[in-house]
C-alpha atoms as a PDB file:
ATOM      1  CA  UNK A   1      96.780  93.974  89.414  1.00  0.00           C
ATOM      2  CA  UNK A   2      94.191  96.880  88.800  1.00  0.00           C
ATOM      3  CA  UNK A   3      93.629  98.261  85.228  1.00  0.00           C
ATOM      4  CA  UNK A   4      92.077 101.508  85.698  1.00  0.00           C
ATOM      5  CA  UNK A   5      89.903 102.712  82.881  1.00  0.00           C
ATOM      6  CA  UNK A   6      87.974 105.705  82.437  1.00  0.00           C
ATOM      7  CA  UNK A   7      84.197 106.833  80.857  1.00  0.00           C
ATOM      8  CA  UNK A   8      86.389 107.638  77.903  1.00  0.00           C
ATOM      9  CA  UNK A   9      88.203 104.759  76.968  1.00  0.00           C
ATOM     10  CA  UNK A  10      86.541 103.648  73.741  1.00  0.00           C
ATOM     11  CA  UNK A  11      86.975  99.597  73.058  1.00  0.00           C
ATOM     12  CA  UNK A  12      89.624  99.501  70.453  1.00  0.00           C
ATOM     13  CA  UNK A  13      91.781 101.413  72.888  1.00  0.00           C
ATOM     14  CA  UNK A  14      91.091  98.834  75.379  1.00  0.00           C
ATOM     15  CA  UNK A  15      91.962  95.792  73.526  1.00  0.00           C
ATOM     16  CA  UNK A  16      95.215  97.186  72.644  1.00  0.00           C
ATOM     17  CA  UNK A  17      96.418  98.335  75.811  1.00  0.00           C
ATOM     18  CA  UNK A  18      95.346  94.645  77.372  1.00  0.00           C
ATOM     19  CA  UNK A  19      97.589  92.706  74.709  1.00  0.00           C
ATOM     20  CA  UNK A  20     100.433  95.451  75.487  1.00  0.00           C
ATOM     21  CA  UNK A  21      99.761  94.618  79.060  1.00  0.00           C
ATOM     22  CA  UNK A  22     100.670  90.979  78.448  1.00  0.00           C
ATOM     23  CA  UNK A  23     103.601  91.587  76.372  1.00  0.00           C
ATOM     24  CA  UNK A  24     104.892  93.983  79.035  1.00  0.00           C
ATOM     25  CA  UNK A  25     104.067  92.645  82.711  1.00  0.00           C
ATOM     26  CA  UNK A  26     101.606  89.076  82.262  1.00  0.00           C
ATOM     27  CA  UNK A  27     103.399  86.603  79.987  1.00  0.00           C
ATOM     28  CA  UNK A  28     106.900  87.941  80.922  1.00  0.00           C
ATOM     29  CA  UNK A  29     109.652  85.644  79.688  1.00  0.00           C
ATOM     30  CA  UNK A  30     110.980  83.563  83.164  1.00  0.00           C
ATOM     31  CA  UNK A  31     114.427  83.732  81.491  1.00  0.00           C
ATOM     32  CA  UNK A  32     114.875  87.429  82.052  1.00  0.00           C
ATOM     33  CA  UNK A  33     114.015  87.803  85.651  1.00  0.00           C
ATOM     34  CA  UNK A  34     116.464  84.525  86.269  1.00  0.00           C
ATOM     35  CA  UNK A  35     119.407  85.917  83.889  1.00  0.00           C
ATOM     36  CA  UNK A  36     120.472  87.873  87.737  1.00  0.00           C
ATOM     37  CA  UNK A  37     120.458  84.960  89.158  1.00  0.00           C
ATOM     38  CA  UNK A  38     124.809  84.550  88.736  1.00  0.00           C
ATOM     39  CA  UNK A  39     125.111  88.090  90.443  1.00  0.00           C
ATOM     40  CA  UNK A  40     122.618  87.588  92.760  1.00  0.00           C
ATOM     41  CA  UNK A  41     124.660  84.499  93.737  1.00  0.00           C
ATOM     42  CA  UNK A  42     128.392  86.550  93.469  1.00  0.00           C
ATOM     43  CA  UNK A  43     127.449  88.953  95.834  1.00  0.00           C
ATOM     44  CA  UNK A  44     125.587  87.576  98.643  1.00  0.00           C
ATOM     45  CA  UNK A  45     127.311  85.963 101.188  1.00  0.00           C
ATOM     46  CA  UNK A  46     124.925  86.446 104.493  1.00  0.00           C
ATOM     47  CA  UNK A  47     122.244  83.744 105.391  1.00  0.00           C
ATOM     48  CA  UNK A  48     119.499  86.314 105.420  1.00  0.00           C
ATOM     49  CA  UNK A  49     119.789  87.460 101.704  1.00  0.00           C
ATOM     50  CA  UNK A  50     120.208  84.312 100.617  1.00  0.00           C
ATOM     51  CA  UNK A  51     116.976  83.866 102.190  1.00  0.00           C
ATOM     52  CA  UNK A  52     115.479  86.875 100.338  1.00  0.00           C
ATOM     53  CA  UNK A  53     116.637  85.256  97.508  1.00  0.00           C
ATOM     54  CA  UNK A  54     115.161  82.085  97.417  1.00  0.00           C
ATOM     55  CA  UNK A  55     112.009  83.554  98.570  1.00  0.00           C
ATOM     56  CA  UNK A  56     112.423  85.790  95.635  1.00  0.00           C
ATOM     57  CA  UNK A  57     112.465  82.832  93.390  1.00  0.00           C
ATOM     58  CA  UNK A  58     110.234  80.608  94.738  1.00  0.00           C
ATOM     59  CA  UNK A  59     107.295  83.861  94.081  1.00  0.00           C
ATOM     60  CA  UNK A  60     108.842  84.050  90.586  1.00  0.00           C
ATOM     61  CA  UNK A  61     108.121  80.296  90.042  1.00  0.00           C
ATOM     62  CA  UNK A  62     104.451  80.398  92.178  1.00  0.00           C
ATOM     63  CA  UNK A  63     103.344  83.854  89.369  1.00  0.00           C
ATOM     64  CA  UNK A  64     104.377  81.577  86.507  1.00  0.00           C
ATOM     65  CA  UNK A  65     103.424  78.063  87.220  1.00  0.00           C
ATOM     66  CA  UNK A  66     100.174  79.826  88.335  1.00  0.00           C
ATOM     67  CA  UNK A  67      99.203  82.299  85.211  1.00  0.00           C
ATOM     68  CA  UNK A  68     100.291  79.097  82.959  1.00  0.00           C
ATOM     69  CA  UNK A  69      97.440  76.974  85.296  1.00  0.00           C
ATOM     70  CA  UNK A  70      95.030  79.631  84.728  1.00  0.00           C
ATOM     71  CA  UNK A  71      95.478  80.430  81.137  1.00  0.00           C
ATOM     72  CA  UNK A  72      95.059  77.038  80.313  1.00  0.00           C
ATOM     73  CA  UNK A  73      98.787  76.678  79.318  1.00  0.00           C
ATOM     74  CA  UNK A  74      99.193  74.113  81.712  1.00  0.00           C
ATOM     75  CA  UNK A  75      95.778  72.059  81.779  1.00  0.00           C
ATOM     76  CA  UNK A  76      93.683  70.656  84.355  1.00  0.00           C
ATOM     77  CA  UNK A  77      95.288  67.436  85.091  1.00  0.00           C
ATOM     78  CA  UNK A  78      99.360  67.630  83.728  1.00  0.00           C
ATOM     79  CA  UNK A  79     101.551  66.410  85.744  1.00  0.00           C
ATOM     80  CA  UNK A  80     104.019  68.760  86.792  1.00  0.00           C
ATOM     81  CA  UNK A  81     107.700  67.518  87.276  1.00  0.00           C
ATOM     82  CA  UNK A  82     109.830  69.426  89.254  1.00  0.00           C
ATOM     83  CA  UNK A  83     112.974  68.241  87.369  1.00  0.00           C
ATOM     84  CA  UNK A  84     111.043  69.721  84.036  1.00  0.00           C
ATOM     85  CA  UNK A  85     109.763  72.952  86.116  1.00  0.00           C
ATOM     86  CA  UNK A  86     113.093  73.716  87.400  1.00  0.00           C
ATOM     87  CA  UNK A  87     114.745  73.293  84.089  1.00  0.00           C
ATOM     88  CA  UNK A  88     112.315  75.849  82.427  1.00  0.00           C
ATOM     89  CA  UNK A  89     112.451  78.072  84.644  1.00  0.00           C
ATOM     90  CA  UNK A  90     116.329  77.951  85.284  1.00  0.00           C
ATOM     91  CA  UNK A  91     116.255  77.604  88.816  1.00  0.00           C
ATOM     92  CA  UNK A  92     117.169  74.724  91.415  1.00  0.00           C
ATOM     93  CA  UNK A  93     114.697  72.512  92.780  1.00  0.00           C
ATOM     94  CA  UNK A  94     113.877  74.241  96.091  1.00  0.00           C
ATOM     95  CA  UNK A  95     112.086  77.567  95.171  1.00  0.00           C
ATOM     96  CA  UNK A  96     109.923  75.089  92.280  1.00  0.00           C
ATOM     97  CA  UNK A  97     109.427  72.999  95.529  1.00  0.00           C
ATOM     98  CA  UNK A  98     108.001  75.648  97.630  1.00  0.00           C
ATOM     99  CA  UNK A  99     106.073  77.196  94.716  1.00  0.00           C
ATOM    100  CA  UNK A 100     104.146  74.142  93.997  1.00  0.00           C
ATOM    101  CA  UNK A 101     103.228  73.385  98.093  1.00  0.00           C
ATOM    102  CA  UNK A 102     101.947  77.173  98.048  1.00  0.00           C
ATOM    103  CA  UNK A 103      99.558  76.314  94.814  1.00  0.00           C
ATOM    104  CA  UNK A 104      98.628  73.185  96.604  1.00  0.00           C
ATOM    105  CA  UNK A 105      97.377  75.136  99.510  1.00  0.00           C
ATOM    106  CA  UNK A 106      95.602  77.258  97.431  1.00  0.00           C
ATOM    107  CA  UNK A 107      93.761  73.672  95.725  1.00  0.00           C
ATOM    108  CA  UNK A 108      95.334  74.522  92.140  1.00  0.00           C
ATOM    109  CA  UNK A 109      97.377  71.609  92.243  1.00  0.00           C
ATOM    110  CA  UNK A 110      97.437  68.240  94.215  1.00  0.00           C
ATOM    111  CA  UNK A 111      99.458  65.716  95.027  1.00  0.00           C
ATOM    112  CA  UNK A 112      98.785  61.643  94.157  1.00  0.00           C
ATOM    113  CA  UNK A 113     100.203  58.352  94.942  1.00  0.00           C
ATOM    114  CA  UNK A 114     101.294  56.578  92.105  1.00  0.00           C
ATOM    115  CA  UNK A 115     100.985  60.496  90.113  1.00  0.00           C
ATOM    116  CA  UNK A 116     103.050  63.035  92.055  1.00  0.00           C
ATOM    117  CA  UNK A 117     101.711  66.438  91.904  1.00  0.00           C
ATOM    118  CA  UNK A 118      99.176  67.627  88.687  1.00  0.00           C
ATOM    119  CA  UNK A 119      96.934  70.029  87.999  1.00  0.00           C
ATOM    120  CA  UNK A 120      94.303  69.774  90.322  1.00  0.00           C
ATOM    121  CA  UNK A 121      91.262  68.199  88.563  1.00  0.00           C
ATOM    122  CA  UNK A 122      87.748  69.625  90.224  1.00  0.00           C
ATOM    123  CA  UNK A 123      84.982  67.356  91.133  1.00  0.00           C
ATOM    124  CA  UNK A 124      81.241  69.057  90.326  1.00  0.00           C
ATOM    125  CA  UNK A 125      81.128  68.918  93.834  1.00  0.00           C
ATOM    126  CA  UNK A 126      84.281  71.464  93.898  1.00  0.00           C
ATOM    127  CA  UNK A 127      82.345  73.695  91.128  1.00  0.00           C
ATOM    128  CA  UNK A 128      79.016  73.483  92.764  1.00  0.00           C
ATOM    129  CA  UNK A 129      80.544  74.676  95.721  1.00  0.00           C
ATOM    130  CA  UNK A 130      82.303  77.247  94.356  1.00  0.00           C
ATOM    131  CA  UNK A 131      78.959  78.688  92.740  1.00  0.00           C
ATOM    132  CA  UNK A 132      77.317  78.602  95.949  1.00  0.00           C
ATOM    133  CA  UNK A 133      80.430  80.586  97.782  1.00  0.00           C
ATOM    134  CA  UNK A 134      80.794  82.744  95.088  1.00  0.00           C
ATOM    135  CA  UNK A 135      77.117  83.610  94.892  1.00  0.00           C
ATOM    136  CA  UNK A 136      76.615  84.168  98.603  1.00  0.00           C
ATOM    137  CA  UNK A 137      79.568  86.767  98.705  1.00  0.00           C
ATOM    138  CA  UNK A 138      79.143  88.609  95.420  1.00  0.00           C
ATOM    139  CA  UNK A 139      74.957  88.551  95.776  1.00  0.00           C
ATOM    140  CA  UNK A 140      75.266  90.436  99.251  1.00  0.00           C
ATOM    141  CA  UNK A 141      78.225  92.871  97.844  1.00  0.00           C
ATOM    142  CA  UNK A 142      76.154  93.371  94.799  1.00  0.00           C
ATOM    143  CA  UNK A 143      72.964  94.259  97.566  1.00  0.00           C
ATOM    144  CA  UNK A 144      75.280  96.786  99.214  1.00  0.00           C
ATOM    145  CA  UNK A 145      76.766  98.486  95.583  1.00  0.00           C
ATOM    146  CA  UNK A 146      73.105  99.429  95.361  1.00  0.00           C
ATOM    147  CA  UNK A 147      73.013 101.085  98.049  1.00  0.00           C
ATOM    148  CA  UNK A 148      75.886 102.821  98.552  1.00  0.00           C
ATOM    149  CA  UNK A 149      77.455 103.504  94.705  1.00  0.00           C
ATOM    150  CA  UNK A 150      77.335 107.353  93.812  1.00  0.00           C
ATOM    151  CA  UNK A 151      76.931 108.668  90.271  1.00  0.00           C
ATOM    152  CA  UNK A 152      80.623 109.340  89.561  1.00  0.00           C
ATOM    153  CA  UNK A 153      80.905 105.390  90.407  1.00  0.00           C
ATOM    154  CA  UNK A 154      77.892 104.150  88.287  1.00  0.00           C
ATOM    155  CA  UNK A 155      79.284 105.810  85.236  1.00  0.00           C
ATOM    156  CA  UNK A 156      82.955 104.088  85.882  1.00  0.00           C
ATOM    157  CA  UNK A 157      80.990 100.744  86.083  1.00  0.00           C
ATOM    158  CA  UNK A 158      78.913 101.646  83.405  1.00  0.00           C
ATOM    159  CA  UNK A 159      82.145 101.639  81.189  1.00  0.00           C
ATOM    160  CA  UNK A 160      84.010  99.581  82.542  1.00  0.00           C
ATOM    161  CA  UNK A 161      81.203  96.554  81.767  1.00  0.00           C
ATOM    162  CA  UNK A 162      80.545  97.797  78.104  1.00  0.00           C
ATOM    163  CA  UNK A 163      84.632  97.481  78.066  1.00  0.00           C
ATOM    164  CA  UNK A 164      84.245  93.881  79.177  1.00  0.00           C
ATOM    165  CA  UNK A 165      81.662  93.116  76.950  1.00  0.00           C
ATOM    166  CA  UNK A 166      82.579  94.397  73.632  1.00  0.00           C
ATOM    167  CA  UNK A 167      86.044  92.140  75.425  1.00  0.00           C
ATOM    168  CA  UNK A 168      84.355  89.080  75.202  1.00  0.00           C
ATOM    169  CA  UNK A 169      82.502  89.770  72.161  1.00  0.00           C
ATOM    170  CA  UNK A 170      86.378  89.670  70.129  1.00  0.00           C
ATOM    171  CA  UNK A 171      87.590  86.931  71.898  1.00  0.00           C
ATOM    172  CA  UNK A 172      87.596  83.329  70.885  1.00  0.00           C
ATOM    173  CA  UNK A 173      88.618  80.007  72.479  1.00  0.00           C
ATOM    174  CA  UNK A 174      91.373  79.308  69.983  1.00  0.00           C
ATOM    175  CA  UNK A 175      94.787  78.323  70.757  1.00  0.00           C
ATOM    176  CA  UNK A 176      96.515  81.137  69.576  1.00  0.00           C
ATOM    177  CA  UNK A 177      94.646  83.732  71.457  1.00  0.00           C
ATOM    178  CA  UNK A 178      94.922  82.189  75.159  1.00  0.00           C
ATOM    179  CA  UNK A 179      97.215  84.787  76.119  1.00  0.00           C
ATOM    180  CA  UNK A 180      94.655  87.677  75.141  1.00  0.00           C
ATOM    181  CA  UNK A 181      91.856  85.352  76.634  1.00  0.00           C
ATOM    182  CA  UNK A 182      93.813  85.281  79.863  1.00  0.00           C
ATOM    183  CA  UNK A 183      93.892  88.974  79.946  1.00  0.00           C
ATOM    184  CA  UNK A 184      90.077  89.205  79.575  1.00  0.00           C
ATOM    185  CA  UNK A 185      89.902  87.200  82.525  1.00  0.00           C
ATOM    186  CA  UNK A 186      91.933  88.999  84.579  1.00  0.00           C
ATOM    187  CA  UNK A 187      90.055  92.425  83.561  1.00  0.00           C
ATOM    188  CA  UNK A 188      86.306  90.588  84.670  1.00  0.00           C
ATOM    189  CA  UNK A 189      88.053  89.096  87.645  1.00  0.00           C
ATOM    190  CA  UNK A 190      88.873  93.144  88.418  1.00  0.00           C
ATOM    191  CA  UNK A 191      85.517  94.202  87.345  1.00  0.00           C
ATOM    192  CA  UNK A 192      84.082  91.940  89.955  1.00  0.00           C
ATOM    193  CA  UNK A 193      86.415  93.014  92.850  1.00  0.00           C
ATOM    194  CA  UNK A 194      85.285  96.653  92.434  1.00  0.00           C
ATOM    195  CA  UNK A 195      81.951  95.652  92.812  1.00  0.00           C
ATOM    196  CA  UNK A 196      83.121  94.267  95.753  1.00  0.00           C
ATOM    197  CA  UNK A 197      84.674  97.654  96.675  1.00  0.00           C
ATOM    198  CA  UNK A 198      81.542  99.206  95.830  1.00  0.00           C
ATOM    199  CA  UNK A 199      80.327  97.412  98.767  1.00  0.00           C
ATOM    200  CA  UNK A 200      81.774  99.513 100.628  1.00  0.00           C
ATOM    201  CA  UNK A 201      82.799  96.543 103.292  1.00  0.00           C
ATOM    202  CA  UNK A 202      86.332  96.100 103.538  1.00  0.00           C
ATOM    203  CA  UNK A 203      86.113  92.100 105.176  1.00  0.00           C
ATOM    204  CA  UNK A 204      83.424  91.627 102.393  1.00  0.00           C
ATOM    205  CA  UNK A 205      86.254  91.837  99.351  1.00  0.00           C
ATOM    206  CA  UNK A 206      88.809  89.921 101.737  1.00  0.00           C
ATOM    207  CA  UNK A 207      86.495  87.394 101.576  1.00  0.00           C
ATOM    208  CA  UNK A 208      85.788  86.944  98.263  1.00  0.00           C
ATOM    209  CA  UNK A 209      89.420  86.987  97.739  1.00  0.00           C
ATOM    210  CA  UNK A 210      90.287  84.926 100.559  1.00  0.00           C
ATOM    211  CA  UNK A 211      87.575  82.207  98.926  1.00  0.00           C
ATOM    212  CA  UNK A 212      89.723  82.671  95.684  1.00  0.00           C
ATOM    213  CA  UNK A 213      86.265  81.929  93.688  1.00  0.00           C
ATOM    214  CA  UNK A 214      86.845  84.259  90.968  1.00  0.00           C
ATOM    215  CA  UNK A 215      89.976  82.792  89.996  1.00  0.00           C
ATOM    216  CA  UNK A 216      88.535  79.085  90.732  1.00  0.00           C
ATOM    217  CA  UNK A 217      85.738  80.883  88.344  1.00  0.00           C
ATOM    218  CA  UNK A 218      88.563  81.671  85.661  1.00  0.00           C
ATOM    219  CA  UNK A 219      90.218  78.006  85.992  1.00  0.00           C
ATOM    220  CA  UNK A 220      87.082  76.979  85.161  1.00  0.00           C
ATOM    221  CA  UNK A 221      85.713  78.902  82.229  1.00  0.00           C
ATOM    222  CA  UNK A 222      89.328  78.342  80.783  1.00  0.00           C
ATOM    223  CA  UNK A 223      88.962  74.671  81.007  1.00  0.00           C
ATOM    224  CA  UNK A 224      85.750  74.732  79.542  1.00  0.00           C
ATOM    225  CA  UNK A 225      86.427  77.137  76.611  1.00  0.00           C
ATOM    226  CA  UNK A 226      83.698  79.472  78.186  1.00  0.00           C
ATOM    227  CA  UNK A 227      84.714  82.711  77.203  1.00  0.00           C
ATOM    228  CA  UNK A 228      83.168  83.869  73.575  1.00  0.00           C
ATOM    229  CA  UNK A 229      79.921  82.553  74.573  1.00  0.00           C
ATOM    230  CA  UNK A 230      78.321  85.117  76.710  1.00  0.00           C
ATOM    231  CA  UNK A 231      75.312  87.108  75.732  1.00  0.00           C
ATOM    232  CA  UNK A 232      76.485  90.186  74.440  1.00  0.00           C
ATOM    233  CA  UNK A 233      75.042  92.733  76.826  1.00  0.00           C
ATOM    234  CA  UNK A 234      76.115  90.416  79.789  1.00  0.00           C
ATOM    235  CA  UNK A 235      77.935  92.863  82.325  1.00  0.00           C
ATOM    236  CA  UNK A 236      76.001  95.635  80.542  1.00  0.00           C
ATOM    237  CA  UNK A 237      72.887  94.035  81.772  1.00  0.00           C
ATOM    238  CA  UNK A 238      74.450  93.231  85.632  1.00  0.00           C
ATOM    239  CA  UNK A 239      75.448  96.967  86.237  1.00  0.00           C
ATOM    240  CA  UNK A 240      72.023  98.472  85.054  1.00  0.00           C
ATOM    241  CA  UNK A 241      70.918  96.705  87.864  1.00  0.00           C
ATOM    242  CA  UNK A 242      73.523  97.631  90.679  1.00  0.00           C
ATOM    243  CA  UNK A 243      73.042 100.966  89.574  1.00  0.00           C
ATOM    244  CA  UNK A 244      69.698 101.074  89.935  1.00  0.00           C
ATOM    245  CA  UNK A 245      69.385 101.910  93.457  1.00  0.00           C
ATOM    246  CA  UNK A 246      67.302  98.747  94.293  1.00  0.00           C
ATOM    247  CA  UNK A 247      69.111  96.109  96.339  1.00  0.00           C
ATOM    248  CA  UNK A 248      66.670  93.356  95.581  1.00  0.00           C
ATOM    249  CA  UNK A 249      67.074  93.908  91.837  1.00  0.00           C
ATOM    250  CA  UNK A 250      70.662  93.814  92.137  1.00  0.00           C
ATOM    251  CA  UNK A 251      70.732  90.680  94.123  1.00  0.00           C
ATOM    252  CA  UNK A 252      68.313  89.103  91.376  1.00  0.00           C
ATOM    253  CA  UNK A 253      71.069  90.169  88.680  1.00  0.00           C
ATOM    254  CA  UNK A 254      73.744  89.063  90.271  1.00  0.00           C
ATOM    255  CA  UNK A 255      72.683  85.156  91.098  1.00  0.00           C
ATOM    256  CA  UNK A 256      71.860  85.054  87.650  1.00  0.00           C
ATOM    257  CA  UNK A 257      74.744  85.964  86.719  1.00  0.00           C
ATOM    258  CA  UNK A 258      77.103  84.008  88.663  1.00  0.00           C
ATOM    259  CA  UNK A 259      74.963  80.646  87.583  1.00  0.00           C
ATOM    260  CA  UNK A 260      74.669  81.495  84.453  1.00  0.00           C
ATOM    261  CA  UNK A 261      77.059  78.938  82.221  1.00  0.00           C
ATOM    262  CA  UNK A 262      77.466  76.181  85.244  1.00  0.00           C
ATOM    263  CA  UNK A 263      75.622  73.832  83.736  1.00  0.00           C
ATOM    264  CA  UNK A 264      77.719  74.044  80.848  1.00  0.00           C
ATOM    265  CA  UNK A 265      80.840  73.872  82.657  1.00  0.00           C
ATOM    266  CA  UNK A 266      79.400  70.897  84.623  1.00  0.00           C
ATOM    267  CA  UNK A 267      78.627  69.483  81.190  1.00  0.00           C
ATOM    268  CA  UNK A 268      82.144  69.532  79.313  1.00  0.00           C
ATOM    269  CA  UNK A 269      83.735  67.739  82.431  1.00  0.00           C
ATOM    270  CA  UNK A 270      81.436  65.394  82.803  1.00  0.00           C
ATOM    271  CA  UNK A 271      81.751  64.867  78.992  1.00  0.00           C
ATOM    272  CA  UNK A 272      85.560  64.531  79.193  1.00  0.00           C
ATOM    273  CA  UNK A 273      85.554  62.254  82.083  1.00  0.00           C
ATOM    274  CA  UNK A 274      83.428  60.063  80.030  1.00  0.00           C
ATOM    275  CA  UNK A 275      85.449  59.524  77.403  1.00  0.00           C
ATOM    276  CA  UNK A 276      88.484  59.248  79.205  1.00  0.00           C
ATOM    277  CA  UNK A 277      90.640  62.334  78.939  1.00  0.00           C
ATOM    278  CA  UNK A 278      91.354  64.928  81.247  1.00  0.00           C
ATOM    279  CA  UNK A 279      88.934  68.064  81.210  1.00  0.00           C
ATOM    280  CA  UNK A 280      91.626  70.335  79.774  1.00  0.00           C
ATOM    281  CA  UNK A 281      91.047  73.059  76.606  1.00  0.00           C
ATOM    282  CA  UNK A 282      90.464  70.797  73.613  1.00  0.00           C
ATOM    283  CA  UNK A 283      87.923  70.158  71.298  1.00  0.00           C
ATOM    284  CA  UNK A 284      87.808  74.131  71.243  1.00  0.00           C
ATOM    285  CA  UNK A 285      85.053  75.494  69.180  1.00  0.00           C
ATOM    286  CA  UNK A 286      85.879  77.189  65.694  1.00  0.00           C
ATOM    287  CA  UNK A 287      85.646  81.298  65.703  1.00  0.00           C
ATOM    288  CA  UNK A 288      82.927  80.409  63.059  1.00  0.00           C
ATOM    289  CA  UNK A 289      80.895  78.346  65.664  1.00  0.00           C
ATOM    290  CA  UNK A 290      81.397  81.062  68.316  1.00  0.00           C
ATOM    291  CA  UNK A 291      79.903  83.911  65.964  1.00  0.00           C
ATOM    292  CA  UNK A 292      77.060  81.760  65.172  1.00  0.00           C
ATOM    293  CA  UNK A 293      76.123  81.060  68.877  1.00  0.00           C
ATOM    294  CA  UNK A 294      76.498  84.861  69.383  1.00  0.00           C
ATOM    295  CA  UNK A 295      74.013  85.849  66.367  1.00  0.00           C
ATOM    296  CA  UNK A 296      71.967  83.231  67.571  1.00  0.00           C
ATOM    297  CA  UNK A 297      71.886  84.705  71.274  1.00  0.00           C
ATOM    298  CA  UNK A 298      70.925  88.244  69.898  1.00  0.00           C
END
């Protein structure tokens, strides 16, 4: 998914077009894809498009079983029942099957004895190592953006981070808003791949992507209720520095910024593990206790 957004695009205009993003393409009812399921079944009779088919099914189950992991609509540690999966999402057992053996490659869920398959719950050895991947790859694309980002591109980034800031700055970990939360994370997940681009190394944004640690990043700050608690000027502040036409300074920038919050993440599972529940989004702070953390930051 790209969102393309110009120098012009003021914030308001932003906001809005992300929440009519998610009613449109995100958040998608699975009911209306499925309701051409009976024709699809009527009027194919060969082996190979029932093939396509299924296939076609089992990627409509992966998208949704996978934006409801990473918007926090399914939690880190459910368990997910097939029987239950299937049944929501109106479609046999086989394409749920191969959806959830696809999500388990990817380590967003697992399978247990005993527990069948879950969320997959990270150890802080999984997040440290994730910070250290992520780090590695985005500090040496950041190094490159430097170098290689003309003026045109500087002022796209420019806007694109005040977007994402002024973002964050109106969202809050509540319930109700996940869905707009979600969206926020998918537009900083973005923001970060055109750095990436920036790079101008094509095997360098494979691997970030191949690494998946932005959206091990996202599972993460969604978990943890995260998002809301960012200094305000915090992407601002990261692409003064890769536009500044020093490599070193943009390295700097960026390994702050991908540690910054880790300890806090770290923090709320260990809390959670303590007291015996899974690290999922509860105990979410108030929108009052958000906008005093953020006058307190500034």
């Amino acid at each position: 998914m790209h969102i393309g957004v110009g120098p012009s695009a003021n914030g308001e205009f932003l906001i809005e077009a992300i929440r009519s993003l998610i009613r449109a393409r995100i958040f998608a009812p699975a009911q209306e894809p499925m309701s051409q399921l009976p024709e699809l079944r009527q009027t194919t009779h060969t082996s190979s498009r029932l093939n396509a088919g299924r296939k076609s099914l089992s990627n409509l189950a992966y998208e949704k079983i996978r934006n409801e992991i990473l918007s926090g609509e399914l939690s880190i540690g459910d368990v997910l029942s097939r029987r239950s999966l299937a049944a929501r999402l109106n479609m046999s057992f086989l394409p749920v099957t191969e959806a959830l053996k696809r999500l388990e490659t990817e380590e967003l869920v697992e399978s247990r004895p005993r527990i069948g398959t879950r969320v997959r719950i990270p150890s802080e050895q999984d997040i440290r190592d994730n910070t250290v991947i992520r780090e590695a790859l985005e500090s040496q694309a950041a190094r490159l953006c430097a170098q290689y980002i003309t003026a045109e591109e500087k002022e796209r980034l420019r806007a694109s981070a005040r977007h994402l800031d002024e973002l964050n700055r109106v969202s809050t970990p509540e319930p109700e808003d996940s869905r707009f939360m979600f969206s926020v994370h998918i537009y900083h997940m973005e923001f970060h791949l055109r750095i990436a681009e920036l790079a101008r190394c094509p095997g360098l944004r494979r691997a970030v992507e191949k690494e998946q640690v932005l959206v091990f990043n996202l599972l993460y700050d969604t978990a943890a209720a995260q998002l809301g608690a960012q200094p305000e000027e915090f992407h601002s502040t990261l692409a003064k520095a890769l536009c500044s036409g020093d490599p070193l300074v943009a390295d700097t920038a960026m390994r702050a910024h991908v540690r910054y919050g880790l300890n806090q993440v770290l923090e709320r599972l260990s809390n959670d593990v303590n007291n015996g529940n899974n690290w999922r989004l509860k105990g979410l702070k108030s929108k009052d206790s958000v906008i005093k953390e953020v006058d307190t930051a500034t």
